[in-house]
N, C-alpha and C. Protein backbone atom coordinates (compact mmCIF):
# COMPACT_ATOMS: atom_id res chain seq x y z
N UNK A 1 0.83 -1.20 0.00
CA UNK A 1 0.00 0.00 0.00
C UNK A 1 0.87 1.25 0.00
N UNK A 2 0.67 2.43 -0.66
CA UNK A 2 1.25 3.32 -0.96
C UNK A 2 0.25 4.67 -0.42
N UNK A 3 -0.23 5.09 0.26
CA UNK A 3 -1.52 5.85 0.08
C UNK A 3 -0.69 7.28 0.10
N UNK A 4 0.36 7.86 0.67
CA UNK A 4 0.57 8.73 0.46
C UNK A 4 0.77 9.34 -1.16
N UNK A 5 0.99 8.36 -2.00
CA UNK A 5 1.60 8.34 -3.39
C UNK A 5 0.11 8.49 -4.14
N UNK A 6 -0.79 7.76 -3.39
CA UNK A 6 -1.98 8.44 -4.31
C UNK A 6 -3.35 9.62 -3.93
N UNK A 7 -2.90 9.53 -2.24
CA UNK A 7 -3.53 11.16 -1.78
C UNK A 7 -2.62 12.03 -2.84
N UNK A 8 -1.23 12.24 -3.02
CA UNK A 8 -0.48 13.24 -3.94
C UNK A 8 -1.48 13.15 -5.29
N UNK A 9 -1.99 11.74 -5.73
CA UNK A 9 -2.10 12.36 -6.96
C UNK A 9 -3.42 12.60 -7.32
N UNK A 10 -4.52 12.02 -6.18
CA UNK A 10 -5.96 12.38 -5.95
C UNK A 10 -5.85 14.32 -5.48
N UNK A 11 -4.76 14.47 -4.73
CA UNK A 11 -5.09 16.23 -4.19
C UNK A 11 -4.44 16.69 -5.19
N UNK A 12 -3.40 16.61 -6.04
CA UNK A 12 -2.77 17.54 -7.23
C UNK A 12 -4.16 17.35 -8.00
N UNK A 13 -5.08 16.30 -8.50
CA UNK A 13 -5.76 16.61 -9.46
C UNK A 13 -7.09 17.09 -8.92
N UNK A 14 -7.67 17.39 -7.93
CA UNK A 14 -8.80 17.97 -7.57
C UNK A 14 -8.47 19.33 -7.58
N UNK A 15 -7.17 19.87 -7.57
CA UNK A 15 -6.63 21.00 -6.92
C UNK A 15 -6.42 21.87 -9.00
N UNK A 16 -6.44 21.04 -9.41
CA UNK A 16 -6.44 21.02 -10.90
C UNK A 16 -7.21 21.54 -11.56
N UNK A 17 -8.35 20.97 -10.66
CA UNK A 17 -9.89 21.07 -11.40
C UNK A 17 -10.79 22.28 -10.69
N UNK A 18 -10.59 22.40 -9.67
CA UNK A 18 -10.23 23.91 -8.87
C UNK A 18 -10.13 25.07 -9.55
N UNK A 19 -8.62 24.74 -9.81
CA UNK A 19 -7.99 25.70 -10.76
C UNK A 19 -8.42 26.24 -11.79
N UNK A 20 -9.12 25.33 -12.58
CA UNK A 20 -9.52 25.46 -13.58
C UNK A 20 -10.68 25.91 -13.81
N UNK A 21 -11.54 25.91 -12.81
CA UNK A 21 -12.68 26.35 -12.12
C UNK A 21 -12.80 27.91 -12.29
N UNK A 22 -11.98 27.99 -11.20
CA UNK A 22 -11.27 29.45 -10.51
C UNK A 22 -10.48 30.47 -11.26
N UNK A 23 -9.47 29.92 -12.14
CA UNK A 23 -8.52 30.76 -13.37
C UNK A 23 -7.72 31.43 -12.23
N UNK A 24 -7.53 32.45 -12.54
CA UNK A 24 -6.23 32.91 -12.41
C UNK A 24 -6.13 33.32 -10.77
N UNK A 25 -7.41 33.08 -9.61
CA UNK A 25 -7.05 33.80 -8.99
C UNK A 25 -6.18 32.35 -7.68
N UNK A 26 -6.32 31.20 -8.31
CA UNK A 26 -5.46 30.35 -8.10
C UNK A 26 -3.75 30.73 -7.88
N UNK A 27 -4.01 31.18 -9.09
CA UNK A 27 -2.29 31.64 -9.82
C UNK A 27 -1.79 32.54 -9.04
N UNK A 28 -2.77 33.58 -8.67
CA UNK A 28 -2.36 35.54 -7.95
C UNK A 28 -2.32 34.73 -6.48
N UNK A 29 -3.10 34.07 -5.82
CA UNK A 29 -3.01 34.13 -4.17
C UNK A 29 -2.01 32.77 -4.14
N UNK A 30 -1.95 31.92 -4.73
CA UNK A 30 -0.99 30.53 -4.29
C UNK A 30 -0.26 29.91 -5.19
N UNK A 31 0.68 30.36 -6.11
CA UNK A 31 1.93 30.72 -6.83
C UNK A 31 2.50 30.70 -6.09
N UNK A 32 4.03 30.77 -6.52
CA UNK A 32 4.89 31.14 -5.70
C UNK A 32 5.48 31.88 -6.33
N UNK A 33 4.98 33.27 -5.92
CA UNK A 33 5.79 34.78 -6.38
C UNK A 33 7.14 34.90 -5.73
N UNK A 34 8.20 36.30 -6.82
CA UNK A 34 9.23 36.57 -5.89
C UNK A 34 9.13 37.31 -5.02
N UNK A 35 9.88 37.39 -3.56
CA UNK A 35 9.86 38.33 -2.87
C UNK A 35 9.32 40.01 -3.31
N UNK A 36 9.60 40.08 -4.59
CA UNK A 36 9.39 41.47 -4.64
C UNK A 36 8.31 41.62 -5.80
N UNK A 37 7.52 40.74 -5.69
CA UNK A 37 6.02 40.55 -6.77
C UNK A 37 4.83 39.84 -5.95
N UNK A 38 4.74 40.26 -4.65
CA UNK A 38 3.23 39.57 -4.40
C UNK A 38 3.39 38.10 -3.24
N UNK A 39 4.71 37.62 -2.66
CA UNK A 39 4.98 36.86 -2.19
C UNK A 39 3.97 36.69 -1.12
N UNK A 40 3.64 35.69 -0.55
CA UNK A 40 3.32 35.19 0.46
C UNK A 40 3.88 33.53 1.49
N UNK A 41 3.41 33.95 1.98
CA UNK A 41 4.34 32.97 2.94
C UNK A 41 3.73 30.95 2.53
N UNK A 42 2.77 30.87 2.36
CA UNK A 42 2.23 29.72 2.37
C UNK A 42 1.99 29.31 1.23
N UNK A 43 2.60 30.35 0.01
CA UNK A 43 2.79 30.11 -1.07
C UNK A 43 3.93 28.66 -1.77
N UNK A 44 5.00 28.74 -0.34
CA UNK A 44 5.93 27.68 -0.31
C UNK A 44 5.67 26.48 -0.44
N UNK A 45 4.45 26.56 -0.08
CA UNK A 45 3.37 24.97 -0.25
C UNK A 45 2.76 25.18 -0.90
N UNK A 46 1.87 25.81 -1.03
CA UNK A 46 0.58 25.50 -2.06
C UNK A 46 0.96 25.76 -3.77
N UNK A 47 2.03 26.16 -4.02
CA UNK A 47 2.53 26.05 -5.23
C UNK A 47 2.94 24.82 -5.63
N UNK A 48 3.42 24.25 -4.81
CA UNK A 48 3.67 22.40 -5.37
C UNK A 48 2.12 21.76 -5.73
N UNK A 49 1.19 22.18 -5.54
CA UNK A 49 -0.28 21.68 -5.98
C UNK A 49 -0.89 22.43 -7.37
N UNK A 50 -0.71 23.58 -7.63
CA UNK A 50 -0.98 24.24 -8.99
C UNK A 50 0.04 23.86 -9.65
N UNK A 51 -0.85 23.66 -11.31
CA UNK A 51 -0.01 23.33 -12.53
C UNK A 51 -0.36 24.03 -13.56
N UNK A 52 0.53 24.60 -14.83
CA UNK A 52 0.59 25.17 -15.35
C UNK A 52 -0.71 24.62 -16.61
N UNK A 53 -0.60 23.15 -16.84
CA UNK A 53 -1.72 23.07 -17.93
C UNK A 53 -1.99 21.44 -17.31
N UNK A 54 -2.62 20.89 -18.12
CA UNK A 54 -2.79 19.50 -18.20
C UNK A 54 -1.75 18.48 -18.11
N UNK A 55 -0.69 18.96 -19.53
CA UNK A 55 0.18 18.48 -19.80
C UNK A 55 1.26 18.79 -18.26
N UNK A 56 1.44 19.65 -17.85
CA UNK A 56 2.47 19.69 -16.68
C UNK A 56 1.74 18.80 -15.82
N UNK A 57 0.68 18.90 -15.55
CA UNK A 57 0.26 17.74 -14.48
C UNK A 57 0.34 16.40 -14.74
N UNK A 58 -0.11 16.33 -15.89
CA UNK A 58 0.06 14.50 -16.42
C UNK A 58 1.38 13.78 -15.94
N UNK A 59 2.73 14.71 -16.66
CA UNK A 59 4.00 14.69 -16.70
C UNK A 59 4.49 14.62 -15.14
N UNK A 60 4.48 15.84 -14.05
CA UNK A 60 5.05 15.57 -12.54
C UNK A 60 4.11 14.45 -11.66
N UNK A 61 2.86 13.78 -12.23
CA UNK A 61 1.92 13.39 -11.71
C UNK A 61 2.53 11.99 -11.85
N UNK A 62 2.47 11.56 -13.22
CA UNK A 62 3.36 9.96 -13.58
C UNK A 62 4.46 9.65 -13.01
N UNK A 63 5.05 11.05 -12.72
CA UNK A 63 6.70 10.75 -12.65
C UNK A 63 6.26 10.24 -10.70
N UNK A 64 5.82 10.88 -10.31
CA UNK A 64 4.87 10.59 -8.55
C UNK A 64 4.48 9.20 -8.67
N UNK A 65 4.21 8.66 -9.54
CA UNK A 65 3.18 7.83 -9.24
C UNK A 65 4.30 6.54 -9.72
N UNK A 66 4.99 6.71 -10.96
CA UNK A 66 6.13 5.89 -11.28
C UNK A 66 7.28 5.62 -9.78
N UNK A 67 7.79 5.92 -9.58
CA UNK A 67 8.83 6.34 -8.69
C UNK A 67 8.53 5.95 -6.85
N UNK A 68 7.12 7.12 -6.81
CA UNK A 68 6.89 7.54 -5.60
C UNK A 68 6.45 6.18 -4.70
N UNK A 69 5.84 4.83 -5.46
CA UNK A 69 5.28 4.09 -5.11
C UNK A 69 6.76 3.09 -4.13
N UNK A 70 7.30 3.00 -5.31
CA UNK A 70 8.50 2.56 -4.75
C UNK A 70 9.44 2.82 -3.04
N UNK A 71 9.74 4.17 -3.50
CA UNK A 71 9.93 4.91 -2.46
C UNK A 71 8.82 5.08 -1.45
N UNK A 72 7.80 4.93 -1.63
CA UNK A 72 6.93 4.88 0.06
C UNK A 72 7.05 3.77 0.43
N UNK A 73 6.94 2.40 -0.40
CA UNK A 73 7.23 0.79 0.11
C UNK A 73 8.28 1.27 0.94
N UNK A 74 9.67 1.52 0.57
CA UNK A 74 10.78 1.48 1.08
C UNK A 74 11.14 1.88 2.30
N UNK A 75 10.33 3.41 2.23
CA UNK A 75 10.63 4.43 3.36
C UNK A 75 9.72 4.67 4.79
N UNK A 76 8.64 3.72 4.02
CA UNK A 76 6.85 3.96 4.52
C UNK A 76 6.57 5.21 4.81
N UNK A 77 5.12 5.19 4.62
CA UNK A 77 4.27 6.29 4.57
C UNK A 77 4.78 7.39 4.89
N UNK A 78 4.89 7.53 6.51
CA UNK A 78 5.33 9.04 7.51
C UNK A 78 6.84 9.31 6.78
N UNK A 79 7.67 8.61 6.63
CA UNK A 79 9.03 9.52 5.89
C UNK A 79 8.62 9.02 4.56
N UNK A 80 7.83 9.23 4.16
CA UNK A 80 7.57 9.37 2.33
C UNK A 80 7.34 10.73 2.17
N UNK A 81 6.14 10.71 3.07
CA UNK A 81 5.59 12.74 3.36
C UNK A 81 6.39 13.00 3.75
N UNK A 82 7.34 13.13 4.81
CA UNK A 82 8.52 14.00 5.17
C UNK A 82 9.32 14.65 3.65
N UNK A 83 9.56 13.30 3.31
CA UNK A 83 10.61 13.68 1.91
C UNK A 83 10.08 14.37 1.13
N UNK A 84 8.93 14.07 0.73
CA UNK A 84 8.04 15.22 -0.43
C UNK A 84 8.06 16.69 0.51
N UNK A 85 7.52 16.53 1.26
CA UNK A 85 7.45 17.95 2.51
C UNK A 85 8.32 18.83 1.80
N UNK A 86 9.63 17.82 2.53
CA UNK A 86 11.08 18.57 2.23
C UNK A 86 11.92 18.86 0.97
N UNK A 87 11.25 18.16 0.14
CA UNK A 87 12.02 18.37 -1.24
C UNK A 87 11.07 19.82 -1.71
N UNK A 88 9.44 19.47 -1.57
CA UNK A 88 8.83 20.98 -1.86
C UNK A 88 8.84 21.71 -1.13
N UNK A 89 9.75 22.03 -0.02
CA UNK A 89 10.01 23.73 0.52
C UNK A 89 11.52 23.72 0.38
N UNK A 90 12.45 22.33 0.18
CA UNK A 90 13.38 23.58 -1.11
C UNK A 90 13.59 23.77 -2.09
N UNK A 91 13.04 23.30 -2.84
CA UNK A 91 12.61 23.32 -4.13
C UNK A 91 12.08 24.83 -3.98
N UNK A 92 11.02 25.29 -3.20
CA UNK A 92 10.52 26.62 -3.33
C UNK A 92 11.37 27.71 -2.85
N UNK A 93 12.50 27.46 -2.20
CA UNK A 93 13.39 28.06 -1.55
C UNK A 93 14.77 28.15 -2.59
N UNK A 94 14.69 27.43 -3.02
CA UNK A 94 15.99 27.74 -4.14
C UNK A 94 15.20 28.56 -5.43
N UNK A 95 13.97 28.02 -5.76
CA UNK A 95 13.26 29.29 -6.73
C UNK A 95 13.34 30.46 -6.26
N UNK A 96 12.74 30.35 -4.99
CA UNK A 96 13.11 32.03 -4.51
C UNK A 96 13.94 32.76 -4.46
N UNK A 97 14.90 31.96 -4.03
CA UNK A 97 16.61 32.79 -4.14
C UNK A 97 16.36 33.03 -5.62
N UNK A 98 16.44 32.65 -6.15
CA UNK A 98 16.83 32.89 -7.76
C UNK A 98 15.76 33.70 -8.42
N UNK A 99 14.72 33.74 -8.00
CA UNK A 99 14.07 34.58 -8.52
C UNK A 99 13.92 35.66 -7.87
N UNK A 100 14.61 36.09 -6.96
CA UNK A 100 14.56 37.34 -6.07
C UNK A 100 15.95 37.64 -6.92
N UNK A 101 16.39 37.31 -7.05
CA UNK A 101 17.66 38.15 -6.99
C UNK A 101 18.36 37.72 -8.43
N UNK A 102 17.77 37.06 -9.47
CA UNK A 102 18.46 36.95 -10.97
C UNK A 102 17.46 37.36 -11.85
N UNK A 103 16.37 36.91 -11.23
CA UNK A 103 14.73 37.05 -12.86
C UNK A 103 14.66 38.65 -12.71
N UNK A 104 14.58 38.65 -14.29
CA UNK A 104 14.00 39.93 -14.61
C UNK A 104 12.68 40.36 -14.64
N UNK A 105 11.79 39.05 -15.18
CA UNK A 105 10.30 39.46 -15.11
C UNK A 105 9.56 38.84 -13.53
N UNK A 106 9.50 39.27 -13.09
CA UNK A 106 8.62 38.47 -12.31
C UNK A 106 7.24 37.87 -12.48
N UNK A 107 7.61 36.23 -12.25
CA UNK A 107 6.45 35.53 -12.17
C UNK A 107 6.35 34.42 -11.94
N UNK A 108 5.08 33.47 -11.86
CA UNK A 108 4.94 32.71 -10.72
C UNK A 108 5.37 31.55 -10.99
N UNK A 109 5.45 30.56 -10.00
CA UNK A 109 6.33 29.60 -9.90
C UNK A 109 5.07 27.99 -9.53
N UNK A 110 4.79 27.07 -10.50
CA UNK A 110 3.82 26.02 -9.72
C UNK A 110 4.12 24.98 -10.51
N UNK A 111 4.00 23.70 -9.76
CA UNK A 111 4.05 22.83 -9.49
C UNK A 111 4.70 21.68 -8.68
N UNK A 112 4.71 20.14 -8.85
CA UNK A 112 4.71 19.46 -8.20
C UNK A 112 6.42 19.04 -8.86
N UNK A 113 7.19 19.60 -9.09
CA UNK A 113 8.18 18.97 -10.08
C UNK A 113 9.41 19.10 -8.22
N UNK A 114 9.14 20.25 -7.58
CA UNK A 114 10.29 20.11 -6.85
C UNK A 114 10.42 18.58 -5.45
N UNK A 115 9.08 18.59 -5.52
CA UNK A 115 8.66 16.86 -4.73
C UNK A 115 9.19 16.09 -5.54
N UNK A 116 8.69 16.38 -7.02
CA UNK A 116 9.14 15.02 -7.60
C UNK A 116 10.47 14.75 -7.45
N UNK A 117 11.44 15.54 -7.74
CA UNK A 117 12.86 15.56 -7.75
C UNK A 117 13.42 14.67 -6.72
N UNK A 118 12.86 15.13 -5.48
CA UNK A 118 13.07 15.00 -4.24
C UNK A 118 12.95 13.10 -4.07
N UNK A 119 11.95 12.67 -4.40
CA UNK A 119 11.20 11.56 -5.22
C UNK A 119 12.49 11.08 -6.01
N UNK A 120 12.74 11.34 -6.97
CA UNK A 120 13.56 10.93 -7.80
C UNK A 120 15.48 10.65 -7.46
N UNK A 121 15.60 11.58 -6.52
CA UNK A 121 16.86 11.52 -5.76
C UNK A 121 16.62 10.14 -4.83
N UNK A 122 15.56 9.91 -4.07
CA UNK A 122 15.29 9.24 -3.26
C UNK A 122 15.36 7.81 -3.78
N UNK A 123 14.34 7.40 -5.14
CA UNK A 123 14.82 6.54 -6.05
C UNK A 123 16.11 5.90 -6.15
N UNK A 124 16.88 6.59 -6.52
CA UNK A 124 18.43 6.60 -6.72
C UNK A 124 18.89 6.02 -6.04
N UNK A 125 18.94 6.96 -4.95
CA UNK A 125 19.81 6.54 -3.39
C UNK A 125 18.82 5.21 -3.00
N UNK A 126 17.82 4.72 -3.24
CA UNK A 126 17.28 3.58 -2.65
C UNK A 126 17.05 2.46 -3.55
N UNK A 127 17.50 2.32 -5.03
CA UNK A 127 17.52 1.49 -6.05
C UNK A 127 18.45 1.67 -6.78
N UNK A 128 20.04 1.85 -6.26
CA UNK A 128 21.35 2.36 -7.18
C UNK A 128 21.48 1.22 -8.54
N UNK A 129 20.53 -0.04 -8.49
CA UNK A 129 20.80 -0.69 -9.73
C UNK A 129 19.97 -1.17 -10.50
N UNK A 130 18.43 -0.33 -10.19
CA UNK A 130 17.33 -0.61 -11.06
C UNK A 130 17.69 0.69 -12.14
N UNK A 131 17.32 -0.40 -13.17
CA UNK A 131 17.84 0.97 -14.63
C UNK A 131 16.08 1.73 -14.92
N UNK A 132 16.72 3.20 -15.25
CA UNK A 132 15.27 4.23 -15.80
C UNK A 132 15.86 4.30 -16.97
N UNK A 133 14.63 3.35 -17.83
CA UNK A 133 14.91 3.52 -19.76
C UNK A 133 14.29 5.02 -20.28
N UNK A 134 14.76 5.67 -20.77
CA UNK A 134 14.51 6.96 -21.36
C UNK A 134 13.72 6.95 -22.18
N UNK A 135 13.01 7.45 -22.76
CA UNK A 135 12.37 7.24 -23.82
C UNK A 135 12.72 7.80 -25.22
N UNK A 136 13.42 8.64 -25.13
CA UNK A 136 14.59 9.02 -26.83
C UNK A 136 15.65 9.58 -26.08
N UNK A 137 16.73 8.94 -26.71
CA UNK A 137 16.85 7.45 -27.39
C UNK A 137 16.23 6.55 -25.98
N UNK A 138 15.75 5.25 -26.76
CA UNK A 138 15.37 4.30 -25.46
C UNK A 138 16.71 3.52 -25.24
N UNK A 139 17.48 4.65 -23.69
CA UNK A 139 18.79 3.82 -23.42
C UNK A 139 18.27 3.24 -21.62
N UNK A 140 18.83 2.22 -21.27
CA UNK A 140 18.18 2.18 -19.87
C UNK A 140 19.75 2.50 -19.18
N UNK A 141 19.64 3.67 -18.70
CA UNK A 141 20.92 3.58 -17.45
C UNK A 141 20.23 3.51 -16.06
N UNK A 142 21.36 3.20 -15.35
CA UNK A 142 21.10 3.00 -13.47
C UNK A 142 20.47 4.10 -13.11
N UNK A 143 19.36 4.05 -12.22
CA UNK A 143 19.07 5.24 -11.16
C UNK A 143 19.96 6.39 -10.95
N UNK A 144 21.12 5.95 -10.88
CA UNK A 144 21.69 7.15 -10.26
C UNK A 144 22.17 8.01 -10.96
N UNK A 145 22.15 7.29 -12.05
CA UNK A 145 23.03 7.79 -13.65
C UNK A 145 22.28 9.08 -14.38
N UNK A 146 20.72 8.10 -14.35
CA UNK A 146 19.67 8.85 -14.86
C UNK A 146 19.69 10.33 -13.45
N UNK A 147 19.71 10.20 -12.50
CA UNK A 147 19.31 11.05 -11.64
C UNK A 147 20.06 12.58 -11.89
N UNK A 148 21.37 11.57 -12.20
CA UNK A 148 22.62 12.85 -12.19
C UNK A 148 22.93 13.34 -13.26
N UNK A 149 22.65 12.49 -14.83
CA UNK A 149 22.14 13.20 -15.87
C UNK A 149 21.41 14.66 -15.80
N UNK A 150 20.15 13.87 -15.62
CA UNK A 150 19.01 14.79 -15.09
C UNK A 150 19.01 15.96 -14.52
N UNK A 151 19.58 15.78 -13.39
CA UNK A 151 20.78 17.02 -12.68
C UNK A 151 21.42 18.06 -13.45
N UNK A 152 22.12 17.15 -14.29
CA UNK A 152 23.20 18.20 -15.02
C UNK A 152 22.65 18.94 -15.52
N UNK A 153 21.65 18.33 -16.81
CA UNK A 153 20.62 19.45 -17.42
C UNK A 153 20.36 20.33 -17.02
N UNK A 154 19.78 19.89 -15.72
CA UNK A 154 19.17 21.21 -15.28
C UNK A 154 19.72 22.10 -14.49
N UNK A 155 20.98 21.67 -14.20
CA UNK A 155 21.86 23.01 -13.69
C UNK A 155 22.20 23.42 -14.79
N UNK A 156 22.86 23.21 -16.22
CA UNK A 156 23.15 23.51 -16.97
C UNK A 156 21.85 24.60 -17.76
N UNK A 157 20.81 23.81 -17.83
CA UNK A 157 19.48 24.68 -18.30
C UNK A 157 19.02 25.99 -17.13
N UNK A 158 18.99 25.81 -16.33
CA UNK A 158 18.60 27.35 -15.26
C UNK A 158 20.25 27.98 -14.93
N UNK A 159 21.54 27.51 -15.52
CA UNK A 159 22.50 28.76 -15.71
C UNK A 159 22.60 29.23 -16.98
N UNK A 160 22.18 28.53 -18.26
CA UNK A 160 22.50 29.21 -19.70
C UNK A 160 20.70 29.83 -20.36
N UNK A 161 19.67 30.35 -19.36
CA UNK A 161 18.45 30.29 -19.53
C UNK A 161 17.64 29.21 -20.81
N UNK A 162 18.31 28.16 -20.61
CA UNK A 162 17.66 27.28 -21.98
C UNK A 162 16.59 26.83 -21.28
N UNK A 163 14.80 26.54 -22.21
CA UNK A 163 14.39 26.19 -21.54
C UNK A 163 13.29 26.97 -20.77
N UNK A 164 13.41 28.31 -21.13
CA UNK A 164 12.30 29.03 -20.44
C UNK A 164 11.18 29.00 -19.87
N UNK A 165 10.78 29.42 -19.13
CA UNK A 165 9.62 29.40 -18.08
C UNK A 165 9.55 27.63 -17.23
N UNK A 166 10.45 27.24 -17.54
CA UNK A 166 11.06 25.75 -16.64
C UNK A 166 11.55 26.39 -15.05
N UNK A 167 11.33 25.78 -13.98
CA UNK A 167 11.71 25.98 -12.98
C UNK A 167 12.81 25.17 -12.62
N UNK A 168 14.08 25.70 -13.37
CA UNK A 168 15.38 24.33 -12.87
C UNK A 168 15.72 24.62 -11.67
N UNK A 169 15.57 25.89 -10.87
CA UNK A 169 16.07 25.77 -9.51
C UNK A 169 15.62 25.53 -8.83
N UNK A 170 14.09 24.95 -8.49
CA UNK A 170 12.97 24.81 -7.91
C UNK A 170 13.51 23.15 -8.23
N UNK A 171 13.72 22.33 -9.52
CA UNK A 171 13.66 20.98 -9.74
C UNK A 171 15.03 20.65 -8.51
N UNK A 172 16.28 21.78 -8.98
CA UNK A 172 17.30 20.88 -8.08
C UNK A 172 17.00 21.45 -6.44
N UNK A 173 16.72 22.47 -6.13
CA UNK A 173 16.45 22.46 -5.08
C UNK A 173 15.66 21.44 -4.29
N UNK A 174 14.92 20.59 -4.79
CA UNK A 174 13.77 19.56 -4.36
C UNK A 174 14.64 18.31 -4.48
N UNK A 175 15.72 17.79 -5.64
CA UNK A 175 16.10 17.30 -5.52
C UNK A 175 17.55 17.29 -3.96
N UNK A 176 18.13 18.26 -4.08
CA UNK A 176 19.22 18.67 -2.56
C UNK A 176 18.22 18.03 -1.55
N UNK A 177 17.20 18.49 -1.16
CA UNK A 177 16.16 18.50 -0.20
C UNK A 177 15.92 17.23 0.00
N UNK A 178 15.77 16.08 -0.87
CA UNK A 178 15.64 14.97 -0.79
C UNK A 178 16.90 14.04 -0.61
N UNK A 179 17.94 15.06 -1.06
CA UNK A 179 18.90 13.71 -0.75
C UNK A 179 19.74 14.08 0.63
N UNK A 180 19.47 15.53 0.95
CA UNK A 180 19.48 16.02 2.31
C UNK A 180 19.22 15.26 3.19
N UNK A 181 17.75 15.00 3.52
CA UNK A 181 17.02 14.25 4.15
C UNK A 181 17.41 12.72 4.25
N UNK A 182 17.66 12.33 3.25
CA UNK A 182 18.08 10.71 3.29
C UNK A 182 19.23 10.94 3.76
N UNK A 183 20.39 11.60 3.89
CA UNK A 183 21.86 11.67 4.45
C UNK A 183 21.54 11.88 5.89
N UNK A 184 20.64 12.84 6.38
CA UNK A 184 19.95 12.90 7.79
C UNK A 184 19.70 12.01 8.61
N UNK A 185 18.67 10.94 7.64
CA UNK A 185 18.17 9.67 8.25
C UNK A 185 18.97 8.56 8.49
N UNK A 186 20.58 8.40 7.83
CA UNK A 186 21.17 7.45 7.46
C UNK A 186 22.32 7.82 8.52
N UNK A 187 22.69 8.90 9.04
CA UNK A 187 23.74 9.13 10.38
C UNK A 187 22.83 8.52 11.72
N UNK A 188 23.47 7.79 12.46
CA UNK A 188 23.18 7.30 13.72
C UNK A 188 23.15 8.51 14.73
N UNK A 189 21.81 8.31 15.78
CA UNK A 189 21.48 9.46 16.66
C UNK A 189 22.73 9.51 17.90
């Protein structure tokens, strides 16, 4: 049983349909603005639940549901939520830095991608030799391979702006956050 893995993907998609309901004033009160565009504090959370279209939800939703199942067997339930917790407030915390203090336009920041990360680091570190096949080219490398690939991109994509309106510091921040946490859990008290 996994239930945290599918409350995530029962509340991302009610929260969807909400949204969609509602329009933009979703976007203005629970985004995650920069400090100097409208910020609010509880925005740190409730931005991991708004998604930009369908397609962004389908996409961080599978990748939850691929992955996440795994990782709650492993970790069970109560540190499954911890890890998502913690991968989505820094995930929102490294967007912020960066968007306080590098973006030129200001604007808002949503979805579920900095959990996932977090998710996906966790993967790694807890299946170093189950392979993730890519889908172009279809190559299968190790967890960790794929993880740190993945990584690179996207440090590479949120320092050369490739990629626009992508949240790469929000993805690795969620990812740090998650493998934070597992280095936490793994030192003796």
């Amino acid at each position: 049983m996994t239930p945290v893995t599918y409350a995530l993907l029962v509340v991302n998609l009610l929260i969807f349909g909400l949204q969609m309901l509602l329009g933009d004033v979703m976007l203005r009160d629970f985004a995650l603005w920069p400090l100097q565009a409208g910020f609010a504090p509880w925005q740190i959370v409730t931005c991991a639940f708004l998604h930009g279209s369908l397609m962004h939800l389908g996409t961080n939703m599978l990748g939850v549901w691929m992955f996440g199942r795994d990782v709650e067997r492993a970790l069970g339930s109560s540190r499954f939520a911890q890890l998502y917790a913690a991968s989505v407030l820094t995930a929102s915390f490294a967007q912020l830095a960066f968007t306080s203090f590098f973006a030129r336009d200001p604007v808002p920041t949503v979805g579920a991608s900095g959990g996932l990360f977090g998710v996906l680091a966790a993967f790694a570190w807890l299946y170093p030799r189950r392979k993730v096949i890519l889908l172009i080219p279809p190559i299968p490398l190790p967890a960790p391979v794929f993880v740190s690939l993945y990584a690179a991109v996207e440090l590479y994509s949120g320092v050369t702006g490739t990629f626009a309106g992508v949240a790469h510091f929000a993805h690795l921040g969620g990812l740090i956050g998650g493998l934070a946490l597992l280095w936490i859990w793994r030192k003796p008290v």
